[in-house]
Protein backbone atom coordinates (compact mmCIF):
# COMPACT_ATOMS: atom_id res chain seq x y z
CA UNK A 1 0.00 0.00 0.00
CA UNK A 2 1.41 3.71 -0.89
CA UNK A 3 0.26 6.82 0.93
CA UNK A 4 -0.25 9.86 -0.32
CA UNK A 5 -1.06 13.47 0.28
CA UNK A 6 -3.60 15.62 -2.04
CA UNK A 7 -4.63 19.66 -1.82
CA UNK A 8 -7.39 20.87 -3.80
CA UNK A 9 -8.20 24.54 -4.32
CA UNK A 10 -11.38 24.78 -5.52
CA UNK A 11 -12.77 28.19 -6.68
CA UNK A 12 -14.24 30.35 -4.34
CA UNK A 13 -17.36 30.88 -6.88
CA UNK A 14 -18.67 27.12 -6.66
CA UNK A 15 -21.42 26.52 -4.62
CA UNK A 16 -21.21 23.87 -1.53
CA UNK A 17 -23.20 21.37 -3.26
CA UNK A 18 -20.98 21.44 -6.48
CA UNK A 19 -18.18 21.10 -3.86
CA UNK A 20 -19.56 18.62 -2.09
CA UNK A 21 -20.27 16.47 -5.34
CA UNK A 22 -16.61 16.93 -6.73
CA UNK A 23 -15.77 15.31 -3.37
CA UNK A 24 -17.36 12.80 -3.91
CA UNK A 25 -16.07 11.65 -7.41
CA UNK A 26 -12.87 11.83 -5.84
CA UNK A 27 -13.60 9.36 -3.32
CA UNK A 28 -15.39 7.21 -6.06
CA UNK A 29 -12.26 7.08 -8.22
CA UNK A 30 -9.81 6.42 -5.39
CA UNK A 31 -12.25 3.51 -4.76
CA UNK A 32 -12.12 2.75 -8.02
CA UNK A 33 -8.80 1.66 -7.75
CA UNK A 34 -9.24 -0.31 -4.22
CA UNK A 35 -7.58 2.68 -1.94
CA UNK A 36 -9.89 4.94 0.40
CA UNK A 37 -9.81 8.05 1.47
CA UNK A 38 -8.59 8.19 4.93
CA UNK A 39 -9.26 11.66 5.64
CA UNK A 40 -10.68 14.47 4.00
CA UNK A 41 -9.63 17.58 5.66
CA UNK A 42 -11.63 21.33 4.84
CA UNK A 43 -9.28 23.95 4.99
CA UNK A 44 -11.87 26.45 3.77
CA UNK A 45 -11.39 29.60 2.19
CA UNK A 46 -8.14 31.13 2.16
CA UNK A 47 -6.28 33.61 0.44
CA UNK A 48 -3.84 33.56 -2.24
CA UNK A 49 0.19 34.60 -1.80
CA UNK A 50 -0.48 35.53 -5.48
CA UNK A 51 -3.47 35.78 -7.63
CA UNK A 52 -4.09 33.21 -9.56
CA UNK A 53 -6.95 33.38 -12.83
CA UNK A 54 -7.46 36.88 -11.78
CA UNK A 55 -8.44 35.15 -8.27
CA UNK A 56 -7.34 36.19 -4.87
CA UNK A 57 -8.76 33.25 -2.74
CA UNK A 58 -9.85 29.69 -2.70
CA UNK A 59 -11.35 26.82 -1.17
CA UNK A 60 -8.52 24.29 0.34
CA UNK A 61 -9.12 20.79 0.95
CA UNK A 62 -6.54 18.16 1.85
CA UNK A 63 -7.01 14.56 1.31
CA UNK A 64 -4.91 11.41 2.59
CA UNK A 65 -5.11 8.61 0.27
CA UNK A 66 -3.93 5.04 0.76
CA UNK A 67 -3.98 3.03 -2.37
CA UNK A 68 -2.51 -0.09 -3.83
CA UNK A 69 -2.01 2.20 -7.08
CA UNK A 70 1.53 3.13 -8.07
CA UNK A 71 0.18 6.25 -9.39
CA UNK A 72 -2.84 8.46 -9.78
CA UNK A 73 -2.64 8.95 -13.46
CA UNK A 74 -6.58 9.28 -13.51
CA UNK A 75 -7.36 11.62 -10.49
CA UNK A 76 -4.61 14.20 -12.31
CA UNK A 77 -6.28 14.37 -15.22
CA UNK A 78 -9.77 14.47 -13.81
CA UNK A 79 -8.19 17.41 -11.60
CA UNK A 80 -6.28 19.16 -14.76
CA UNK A 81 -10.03 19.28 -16.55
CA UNK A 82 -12.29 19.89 -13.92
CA UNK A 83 -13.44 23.48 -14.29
CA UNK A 84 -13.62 24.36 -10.52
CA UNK A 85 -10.07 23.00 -9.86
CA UNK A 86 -7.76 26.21 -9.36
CA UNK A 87 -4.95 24.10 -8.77
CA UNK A 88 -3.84 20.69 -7.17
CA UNK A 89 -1.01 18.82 -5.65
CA UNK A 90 -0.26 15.03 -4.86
CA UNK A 91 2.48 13.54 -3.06
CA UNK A 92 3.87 10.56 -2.15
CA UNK A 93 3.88 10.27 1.41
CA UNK A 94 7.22 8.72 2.66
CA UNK A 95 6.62 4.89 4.53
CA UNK A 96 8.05 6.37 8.20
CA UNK A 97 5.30 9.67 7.64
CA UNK A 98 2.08 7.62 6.49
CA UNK A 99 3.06 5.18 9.67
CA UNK A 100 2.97 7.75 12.03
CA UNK A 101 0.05 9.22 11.06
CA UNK A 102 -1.37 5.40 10.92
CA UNK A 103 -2.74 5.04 7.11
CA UNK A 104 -0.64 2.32 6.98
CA UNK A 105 -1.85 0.64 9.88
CA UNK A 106 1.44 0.34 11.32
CA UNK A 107 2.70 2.32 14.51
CA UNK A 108 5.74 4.67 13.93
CA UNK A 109 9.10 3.38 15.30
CA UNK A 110 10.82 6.37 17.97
């Protein structure tokens, strides 16, 4: 299993419901490939160091992933195209970080 780390900015202008839905496929397509979402943390609105599409704040989210996928090919390019996607990020958590945060089910060594 491989951890990783994924922020969202989602533009300010989209209602919660649209939000909410694009959530949702995100979930459904990390299940798609037989990982979960282990947490879905909602940053809310913050504001830009620098605009960005004439924009000076968005809507953060942070999701840890655990799949067995070596790479998320398909959530990038459903990110890239989505219209209410300002911008997104995913890393790789190292073994030692997703361990101590337990999405790998396994307890951190000291």
């Amino acid at each position: 299993m491989r951890a990783y780390e994924l922020m969202v900015i989602f533009d300010t202008e989209l209602d919660d419901v649209t939000v909410q839905q694009l959530i949702a496929r995100l979930n459904e397509m990390v299940a798609a490939r037989d990982g979960k979402v282990a947490t879905t943390d909602r940053w809310g609105r913050r504001r830009f160091a620098y605009e960005i599409n004439k924009k000076q704040e968005g809507y953060y989210v942070v999701f840890e992933i655990v799949t067995e996928a070596t790479d998320l090919d398909d959530l990038d390019r459903f990110l890239r195209i989505a219209d209410g996607v300002v911008r997104h990020k995913a890393l790789r958590l190292p073994e030692k970080e997703a361990a101590k945060r337990g999405l790998l089910g396994q307890k951190a060594s000291a």
